[in-house]
ModelCIF file with pLDDT and N, C-alpha, C, O atoms, coordinates in Angstrom:
data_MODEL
#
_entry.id   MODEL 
#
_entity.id                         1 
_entity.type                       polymer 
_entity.pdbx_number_of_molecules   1 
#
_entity_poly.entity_id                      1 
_entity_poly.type                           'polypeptide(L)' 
_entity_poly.nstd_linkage                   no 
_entity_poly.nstd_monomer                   no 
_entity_poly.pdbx_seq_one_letter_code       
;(UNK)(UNK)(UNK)(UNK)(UNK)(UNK)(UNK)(UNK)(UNK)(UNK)(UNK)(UNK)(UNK)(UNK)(UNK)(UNK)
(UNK)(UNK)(UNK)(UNK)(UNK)(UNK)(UNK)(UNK)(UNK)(UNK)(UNK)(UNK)(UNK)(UNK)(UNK)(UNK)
(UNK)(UNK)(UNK)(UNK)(UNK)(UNK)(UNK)(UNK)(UNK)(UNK)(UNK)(UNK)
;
_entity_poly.pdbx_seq_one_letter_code_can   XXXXXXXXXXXXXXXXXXXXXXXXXXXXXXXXXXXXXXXXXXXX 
_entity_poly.pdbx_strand_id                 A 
#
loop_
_entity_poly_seq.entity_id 
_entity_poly_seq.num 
_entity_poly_seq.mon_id 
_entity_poly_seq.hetero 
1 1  UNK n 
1 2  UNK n 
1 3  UNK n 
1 4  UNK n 
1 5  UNK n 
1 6  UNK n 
1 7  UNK n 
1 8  UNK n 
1 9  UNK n 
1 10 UNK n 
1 11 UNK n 
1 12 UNK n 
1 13 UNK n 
1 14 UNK n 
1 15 UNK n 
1 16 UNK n 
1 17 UNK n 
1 18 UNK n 
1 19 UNK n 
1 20 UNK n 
1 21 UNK n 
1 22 UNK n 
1 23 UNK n 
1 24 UNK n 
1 25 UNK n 
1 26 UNK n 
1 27 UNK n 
1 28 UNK n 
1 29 UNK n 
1 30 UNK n 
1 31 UNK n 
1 32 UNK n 
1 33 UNK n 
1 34 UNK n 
1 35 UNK n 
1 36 UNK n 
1 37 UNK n 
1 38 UNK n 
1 39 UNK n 
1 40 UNK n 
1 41 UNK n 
1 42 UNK n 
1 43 UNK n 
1 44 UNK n 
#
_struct_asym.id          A 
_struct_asym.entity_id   1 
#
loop_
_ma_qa_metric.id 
_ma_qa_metric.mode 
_ma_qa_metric.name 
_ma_qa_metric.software_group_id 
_ma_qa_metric.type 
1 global pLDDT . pLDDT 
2 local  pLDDT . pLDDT 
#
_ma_qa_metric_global.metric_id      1 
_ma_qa_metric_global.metric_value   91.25 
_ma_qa_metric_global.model_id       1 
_ma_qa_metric_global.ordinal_id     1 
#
loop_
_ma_qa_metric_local.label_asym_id 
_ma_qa_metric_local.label_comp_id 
_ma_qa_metric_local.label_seq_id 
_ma_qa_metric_local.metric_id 
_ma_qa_metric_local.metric_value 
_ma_qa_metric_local.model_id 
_ma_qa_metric_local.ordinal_id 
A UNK 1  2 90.00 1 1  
A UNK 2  2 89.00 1 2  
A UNK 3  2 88.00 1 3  
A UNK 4  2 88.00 1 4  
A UNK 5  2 89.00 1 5  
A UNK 6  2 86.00 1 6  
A UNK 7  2 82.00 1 7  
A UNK 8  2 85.00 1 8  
A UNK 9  2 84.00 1 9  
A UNK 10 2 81.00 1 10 
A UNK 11 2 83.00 1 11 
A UNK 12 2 87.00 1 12 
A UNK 13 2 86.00 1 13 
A UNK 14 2 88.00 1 14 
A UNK 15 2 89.00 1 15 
A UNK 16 2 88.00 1 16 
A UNK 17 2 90.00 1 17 
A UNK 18 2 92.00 1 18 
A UNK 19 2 93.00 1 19 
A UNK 20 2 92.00 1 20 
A UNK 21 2 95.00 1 21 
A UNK 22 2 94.00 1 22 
A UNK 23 2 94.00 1 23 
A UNK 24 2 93.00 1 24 
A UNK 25 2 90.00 1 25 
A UNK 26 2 92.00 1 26 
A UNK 27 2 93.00 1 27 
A UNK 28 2 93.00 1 28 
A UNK 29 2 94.00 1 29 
A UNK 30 2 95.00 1 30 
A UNK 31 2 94.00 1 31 
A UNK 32 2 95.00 1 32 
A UNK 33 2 96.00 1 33 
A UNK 34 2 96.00 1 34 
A UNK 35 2 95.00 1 35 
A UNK 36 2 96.00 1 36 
A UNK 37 2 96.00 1 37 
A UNK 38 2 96.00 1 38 
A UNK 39 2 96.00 1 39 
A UNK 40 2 95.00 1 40 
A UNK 41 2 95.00 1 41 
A UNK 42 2 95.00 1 42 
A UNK 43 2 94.00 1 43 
A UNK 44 2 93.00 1 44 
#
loop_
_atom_site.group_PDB 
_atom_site.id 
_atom_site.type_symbol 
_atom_site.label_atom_id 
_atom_site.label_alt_id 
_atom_site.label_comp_id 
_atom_site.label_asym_id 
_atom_site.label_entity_id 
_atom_site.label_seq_id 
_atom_site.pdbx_PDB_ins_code 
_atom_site.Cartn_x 
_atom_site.Cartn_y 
_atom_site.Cartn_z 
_atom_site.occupancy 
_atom_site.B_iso_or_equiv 
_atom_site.pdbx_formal_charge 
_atom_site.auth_seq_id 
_atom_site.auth_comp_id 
_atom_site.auth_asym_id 
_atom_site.auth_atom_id 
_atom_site.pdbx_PDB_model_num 
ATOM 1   N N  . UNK A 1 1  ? 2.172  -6.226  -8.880 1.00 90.00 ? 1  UNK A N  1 
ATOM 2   C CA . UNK A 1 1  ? 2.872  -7.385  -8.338 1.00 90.00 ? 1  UNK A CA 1 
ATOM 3   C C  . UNK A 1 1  ? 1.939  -8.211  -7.457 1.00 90.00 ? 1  UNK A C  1 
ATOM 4   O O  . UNK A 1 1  ? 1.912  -9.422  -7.676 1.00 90.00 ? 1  UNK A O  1 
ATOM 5   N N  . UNK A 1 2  ? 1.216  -7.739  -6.544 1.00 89.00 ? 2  UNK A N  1 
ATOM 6   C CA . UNK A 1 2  ? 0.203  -8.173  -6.021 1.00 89.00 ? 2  UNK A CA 1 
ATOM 7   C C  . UNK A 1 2  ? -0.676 -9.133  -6.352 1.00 89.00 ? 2  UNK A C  1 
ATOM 8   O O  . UNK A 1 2  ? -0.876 -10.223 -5.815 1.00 89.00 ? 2  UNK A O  1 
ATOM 9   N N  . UNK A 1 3  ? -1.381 -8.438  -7.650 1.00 88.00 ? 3  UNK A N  1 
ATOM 10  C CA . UNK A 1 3  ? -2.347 -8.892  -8.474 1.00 88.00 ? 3  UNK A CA 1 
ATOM 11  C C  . UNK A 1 3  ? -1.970 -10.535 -9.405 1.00 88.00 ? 3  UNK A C  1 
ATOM 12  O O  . UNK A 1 3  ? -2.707 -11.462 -9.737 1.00 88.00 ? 3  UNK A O  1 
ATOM 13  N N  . UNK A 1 4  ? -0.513 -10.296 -9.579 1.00 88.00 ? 4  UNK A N  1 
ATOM 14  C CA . UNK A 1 4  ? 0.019  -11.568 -9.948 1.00 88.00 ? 4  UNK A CA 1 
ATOM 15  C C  . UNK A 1 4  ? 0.237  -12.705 -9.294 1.00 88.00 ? 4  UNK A C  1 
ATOM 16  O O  . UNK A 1 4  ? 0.074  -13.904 -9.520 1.00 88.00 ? 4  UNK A O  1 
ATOM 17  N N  . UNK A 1 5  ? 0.800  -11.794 -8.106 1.00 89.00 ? 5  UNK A N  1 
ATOM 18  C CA . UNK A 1 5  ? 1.178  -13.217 -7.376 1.00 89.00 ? 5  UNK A CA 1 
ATOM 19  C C  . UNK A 1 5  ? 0.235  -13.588 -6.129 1.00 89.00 ? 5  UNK A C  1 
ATOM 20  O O  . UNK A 1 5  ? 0.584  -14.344 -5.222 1.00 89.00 ? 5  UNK A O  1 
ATOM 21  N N  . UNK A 1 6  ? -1.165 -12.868 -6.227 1.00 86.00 ? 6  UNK A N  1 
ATOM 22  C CA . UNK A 1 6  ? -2.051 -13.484 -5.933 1.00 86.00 ? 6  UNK A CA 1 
ATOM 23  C C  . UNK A 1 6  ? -2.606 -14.929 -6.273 1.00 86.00 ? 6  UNK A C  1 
ATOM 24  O O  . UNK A 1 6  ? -3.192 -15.719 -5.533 1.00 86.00 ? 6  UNK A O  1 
ATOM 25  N N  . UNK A 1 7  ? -2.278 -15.037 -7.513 1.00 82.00 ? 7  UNK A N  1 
ATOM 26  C CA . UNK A 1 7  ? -2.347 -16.224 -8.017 1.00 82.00 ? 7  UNK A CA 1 
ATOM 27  C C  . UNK A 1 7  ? -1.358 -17.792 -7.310 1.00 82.00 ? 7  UNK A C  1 
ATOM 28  O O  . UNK A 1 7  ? -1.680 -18.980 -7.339 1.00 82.00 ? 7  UNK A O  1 
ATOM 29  N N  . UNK A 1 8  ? -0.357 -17.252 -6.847 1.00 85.00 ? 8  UNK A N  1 
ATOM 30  C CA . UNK A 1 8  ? 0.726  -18.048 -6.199 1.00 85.00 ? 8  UNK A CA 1 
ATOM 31  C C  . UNK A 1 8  ? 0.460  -17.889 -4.839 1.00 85.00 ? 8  UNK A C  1 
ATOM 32  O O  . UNK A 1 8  ? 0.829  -18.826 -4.131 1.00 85.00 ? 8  UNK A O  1 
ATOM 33  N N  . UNK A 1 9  ? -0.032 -17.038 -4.343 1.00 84.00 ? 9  UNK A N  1 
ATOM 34  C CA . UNK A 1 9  ? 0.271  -16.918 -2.761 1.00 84.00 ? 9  UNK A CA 1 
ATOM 35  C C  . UNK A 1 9  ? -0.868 -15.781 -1.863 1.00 84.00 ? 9  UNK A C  1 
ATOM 36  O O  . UNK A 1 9  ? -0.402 -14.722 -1.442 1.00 84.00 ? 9  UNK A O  1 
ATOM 37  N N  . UNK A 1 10 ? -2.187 -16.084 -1.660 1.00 81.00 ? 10 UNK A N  1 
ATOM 38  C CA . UNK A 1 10 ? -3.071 -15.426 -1.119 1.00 81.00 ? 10 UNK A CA 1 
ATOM 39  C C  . UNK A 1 10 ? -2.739 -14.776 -0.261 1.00 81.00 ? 10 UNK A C  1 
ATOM 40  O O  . UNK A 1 10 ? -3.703 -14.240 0.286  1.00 81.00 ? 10 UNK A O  1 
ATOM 41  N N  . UNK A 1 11 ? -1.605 -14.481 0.255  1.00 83.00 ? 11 UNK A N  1 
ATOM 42  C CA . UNK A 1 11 ? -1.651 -14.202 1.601  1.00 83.00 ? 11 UNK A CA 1 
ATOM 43  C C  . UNK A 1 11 ? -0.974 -12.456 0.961  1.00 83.00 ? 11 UNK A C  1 
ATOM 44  O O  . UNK A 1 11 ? -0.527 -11.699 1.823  1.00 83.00 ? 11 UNK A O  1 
ATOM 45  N N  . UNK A 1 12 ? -0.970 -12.111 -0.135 1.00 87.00 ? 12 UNK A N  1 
ATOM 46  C CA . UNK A 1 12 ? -0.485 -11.097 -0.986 1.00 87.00 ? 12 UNK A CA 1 
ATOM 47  C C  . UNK A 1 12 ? -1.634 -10.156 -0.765 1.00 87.00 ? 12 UNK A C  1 
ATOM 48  O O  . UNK A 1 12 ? -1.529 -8.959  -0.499 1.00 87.00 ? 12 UNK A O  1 
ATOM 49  N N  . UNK A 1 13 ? -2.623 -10.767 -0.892 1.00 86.00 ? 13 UNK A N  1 
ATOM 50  C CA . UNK A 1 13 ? -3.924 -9.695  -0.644 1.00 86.00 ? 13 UNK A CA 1 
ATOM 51  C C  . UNK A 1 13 ? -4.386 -9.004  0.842  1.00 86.00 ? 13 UNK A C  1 
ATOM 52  O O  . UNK A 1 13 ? -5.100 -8.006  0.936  1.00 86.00 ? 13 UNK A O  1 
ATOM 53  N N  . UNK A 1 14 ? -3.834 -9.739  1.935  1.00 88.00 ? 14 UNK A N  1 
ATOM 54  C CA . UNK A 1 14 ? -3.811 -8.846  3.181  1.00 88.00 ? 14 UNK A CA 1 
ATOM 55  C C  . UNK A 1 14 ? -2.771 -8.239  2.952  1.00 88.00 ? 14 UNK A C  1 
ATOM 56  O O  . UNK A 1 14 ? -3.059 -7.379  3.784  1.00 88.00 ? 14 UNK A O  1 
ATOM 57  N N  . UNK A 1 15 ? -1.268 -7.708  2.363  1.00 89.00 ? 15 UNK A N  1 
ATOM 58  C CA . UNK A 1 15 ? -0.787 -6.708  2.130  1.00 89.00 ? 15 UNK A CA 1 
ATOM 59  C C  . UNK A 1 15 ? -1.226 -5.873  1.589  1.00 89.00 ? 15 UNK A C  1 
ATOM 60  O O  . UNK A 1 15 ? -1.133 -4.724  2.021  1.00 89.00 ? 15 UNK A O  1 
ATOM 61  N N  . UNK A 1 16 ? -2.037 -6.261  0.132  1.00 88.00 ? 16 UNK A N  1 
ATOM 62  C CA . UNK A 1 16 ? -2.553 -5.266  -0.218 1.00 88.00 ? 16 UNK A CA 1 
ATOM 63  C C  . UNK A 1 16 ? -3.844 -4.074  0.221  1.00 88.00 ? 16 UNK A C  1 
ATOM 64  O O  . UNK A 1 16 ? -3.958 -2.898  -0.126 1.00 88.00 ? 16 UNK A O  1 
ATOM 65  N N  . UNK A 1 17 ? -4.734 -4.937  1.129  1.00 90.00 ? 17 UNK A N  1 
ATOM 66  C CA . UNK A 1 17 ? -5.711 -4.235  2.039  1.00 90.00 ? 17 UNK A CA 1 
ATOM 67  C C  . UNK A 1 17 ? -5.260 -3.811  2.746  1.00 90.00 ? 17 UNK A C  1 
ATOM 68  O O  . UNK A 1 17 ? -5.902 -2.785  2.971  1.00 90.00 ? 17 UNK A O  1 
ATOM 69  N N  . UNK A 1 18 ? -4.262 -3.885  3.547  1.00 92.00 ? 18 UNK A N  1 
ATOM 70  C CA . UNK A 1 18 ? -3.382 -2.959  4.678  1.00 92.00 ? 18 UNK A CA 1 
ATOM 71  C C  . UNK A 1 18 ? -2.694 -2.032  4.256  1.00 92.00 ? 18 UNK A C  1 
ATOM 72  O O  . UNK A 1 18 ? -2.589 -1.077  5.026  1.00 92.00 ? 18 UNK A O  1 
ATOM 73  N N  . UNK A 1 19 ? -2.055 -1.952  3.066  1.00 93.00 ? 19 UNK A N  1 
ATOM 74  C CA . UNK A 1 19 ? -1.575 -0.893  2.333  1.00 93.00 ? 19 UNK A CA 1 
ATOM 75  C C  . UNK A 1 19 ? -2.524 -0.057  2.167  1.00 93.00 ? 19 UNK A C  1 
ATOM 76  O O  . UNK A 1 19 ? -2.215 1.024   2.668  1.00 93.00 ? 19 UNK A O  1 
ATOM 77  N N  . UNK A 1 20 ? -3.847 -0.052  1.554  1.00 92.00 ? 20 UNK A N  1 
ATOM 78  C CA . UNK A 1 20 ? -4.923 0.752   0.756  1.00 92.00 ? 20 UNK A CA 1 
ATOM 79  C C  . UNK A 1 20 ? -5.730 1.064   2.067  1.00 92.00 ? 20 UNK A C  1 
ATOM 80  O O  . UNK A 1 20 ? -6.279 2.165   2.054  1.00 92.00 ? 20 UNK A O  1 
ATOM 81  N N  . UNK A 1 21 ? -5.966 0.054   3.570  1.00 95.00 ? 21 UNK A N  1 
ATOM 82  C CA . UNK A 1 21 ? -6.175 0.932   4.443  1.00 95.00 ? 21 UNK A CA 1 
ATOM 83  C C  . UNK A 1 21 ? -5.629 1.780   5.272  1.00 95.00 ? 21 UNK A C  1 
ATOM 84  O O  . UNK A 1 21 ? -6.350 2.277   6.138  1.00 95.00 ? 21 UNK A O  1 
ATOM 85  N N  . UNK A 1 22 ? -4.201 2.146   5.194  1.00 94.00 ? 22 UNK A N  1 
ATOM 86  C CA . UNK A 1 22 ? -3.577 2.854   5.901  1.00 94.00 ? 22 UNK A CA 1 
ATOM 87  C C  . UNK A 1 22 ? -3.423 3.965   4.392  1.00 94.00 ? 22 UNK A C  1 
ATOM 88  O O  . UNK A 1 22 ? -2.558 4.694   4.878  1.00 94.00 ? 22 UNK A O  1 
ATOM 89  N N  . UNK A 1 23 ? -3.587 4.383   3.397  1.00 94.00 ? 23 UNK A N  1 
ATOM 90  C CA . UNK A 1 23 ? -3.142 5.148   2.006  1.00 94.00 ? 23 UNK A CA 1 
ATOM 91  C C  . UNK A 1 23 ? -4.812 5.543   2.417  1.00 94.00 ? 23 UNK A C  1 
ATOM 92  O O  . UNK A 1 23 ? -4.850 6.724   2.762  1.00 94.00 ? 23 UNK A O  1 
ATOM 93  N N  . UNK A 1 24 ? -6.037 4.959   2.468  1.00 93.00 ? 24 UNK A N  1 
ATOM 94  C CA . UNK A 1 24 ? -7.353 5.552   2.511  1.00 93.00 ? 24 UNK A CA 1 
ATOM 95  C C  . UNK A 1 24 ? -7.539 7.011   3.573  1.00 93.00 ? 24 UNK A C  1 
ATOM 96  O O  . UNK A 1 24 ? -8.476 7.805   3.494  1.00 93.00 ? 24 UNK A O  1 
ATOM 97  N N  . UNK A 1 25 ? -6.641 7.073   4.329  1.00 90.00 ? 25 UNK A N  1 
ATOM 98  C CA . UNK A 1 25 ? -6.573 8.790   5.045  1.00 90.00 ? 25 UNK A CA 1 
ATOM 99  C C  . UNK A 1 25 ? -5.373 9.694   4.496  1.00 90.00 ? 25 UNK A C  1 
ATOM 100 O O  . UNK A 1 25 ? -5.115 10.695  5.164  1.00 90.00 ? 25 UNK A O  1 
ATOM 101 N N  . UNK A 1 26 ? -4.620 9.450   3.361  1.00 92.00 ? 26 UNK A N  1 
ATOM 102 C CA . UNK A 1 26 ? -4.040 10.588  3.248  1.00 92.00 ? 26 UNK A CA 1 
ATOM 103 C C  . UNK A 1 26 ? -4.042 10.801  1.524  1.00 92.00 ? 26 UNK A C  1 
ATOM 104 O O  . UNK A 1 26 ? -3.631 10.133  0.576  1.00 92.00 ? 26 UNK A O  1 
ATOM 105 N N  . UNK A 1 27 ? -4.642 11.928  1.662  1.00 93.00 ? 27 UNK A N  1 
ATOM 106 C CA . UNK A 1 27 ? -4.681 13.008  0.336  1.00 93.00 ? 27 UNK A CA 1 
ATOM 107 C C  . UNK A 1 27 ? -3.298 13.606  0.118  1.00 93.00 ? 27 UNK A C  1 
ATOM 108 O O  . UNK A 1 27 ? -2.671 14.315  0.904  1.00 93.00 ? 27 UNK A O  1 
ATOM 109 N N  . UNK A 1 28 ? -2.728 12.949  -1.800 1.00 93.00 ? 28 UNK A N  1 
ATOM 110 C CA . UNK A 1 28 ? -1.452 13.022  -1.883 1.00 93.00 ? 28 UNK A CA 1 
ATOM 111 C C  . UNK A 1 28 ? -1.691 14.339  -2.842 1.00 93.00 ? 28 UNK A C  1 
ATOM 112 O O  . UNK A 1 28 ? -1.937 14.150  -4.034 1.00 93.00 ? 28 UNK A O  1 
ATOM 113 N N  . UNK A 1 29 ? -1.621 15.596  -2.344 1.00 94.00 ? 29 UNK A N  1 
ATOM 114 C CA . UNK A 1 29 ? -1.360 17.060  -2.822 1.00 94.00 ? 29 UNK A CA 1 
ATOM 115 C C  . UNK A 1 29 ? 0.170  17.504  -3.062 1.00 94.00 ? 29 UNK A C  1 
ATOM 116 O O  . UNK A 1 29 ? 0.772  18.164  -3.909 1.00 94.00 ? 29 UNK A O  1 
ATOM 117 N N  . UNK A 1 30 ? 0.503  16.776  -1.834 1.00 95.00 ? 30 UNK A N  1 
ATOM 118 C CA . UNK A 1 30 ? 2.165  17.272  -1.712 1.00 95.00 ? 30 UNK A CA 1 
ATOM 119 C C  . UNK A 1 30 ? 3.187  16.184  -1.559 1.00 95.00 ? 30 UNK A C  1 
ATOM 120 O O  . UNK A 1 30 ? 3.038  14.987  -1.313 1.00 95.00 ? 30 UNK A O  1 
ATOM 121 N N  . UNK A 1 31 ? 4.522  17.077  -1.816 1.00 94.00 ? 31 UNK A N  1 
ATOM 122 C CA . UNK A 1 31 ? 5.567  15.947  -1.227 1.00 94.00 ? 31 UNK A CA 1 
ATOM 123 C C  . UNK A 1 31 ? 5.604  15.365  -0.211 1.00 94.00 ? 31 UNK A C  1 
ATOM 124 O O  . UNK A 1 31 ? 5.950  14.190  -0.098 1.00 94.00 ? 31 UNK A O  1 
ATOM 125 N N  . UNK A 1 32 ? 5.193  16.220  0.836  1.00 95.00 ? 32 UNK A N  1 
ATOM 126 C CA . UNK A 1 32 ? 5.297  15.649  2.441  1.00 95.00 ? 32 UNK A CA 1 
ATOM 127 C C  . UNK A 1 32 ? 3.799  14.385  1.829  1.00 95.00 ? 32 UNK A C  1 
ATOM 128 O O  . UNK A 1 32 ? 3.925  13.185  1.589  1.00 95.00 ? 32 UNK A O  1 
ATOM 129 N N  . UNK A 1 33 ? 3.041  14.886  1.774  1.00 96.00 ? 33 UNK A N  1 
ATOM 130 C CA . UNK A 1 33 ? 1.588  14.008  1.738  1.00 96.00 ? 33 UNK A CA 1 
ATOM 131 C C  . UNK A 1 33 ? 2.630  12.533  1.056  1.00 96.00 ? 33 UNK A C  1 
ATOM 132 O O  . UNK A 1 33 ? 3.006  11.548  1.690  1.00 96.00 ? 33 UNK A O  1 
ATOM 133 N N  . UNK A 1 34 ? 2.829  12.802  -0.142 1.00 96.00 ? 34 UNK A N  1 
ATOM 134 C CA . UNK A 1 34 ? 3.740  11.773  -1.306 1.00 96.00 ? 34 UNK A CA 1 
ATOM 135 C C  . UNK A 1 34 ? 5.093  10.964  -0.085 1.00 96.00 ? 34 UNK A C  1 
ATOM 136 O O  . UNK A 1 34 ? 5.416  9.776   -0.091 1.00 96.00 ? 34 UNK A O  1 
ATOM 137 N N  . UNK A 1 35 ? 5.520  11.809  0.631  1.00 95.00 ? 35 UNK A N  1 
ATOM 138 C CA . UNK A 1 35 ? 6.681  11.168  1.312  1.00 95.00 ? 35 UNK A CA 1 
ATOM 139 C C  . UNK A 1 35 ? 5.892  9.923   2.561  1.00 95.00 ? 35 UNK A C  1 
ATOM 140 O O  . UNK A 1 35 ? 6.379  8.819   2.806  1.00 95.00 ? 35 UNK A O  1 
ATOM 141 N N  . UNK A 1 36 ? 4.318  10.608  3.334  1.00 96.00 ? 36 UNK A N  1 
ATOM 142 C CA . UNK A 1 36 ? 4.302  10.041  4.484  1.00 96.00 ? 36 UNK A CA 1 
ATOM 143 C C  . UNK A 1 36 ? 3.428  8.718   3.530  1.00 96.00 ? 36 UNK A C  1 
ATOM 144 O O  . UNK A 1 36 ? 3.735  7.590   3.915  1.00 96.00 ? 36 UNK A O  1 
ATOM 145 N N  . UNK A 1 37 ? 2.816  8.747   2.831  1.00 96.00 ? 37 UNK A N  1 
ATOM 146 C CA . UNK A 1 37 ? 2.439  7.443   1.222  1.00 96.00 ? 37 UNK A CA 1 
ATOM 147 C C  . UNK A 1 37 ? 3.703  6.293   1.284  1.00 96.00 ? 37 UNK A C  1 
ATOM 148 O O  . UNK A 1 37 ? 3.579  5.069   1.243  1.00 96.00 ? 37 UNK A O  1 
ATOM 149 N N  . UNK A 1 38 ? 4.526  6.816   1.356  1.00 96.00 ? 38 UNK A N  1 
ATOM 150 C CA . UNK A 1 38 ? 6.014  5.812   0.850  1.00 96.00 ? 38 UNK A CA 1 
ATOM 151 C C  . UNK A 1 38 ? 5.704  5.738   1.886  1.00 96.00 ? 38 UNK A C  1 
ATOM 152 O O  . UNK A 1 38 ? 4.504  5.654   1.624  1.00 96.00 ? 38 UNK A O  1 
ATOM 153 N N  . UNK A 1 39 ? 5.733  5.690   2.962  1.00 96.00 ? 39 UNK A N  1 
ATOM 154 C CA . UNK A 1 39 ? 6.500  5.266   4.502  1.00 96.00 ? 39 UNK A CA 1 
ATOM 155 C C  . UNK A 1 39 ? 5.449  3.920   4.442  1.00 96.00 ? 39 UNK A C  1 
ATOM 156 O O  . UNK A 1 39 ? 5.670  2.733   4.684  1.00 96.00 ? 39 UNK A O  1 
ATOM 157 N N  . UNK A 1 40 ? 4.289  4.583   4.041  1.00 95.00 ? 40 UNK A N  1 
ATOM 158 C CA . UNK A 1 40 ? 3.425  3.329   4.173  1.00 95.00 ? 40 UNK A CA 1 
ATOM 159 C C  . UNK A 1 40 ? 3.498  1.888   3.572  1.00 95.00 ? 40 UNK A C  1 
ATOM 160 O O  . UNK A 1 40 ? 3.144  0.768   3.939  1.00 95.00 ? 40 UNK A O  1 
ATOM 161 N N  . UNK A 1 41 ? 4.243  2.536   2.259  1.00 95.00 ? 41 UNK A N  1 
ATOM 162 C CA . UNK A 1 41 ? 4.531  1.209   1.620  1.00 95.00 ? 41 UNK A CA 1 
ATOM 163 C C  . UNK A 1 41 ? 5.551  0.505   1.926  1.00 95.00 ? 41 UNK A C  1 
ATOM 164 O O  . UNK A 1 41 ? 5.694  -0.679  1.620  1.00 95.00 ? 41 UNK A O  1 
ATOM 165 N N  . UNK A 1 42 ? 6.554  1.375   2.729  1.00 95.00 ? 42 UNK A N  1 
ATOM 166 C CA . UNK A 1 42 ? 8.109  0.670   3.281  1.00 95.00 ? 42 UNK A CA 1 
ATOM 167 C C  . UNK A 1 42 ? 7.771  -0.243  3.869  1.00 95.00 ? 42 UNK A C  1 
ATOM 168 O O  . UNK A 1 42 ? 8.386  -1.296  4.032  1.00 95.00 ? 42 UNK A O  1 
ATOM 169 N N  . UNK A 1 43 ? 6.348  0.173   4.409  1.00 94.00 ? 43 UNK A N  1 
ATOM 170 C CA . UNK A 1 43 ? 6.109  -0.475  5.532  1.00 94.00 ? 43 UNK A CA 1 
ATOM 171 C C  . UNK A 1 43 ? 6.213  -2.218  5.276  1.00 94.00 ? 43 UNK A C  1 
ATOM 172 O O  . UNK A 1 43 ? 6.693  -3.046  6.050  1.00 94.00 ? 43 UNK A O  1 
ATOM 173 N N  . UNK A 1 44 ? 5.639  -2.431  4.026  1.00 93.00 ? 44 UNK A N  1 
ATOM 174 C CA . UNK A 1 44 ? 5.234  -3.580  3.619  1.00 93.00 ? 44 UNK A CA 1 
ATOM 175 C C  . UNK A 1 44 ? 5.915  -3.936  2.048  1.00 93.00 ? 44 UNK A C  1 
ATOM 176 O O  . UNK A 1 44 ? 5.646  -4.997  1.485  1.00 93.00 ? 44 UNK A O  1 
#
């Protein structure tokens, strides 16, 4: 979704770097790992 509507609206790509830098410290092994991942994306 990002990647698309980058095209419409730049401002899509500081979500997406803030997503991938807050996802760059956690190793998804587990559910908890997989659950605290989502929180990140709720986030945004």
């Amino acid at each position: 979704l990002c990647c698309e509507l980058q095209l419409v609206d730049r401002r899509v790509i500081d979500i997406i770097r803030k997503i991938t830098n807050e996802l760059s410290g956690i190793n998804i092994r587990t559910d908890e790992d997989a659950d605290r991942a989502m929180k990140v994306l709720r986030k945004y």
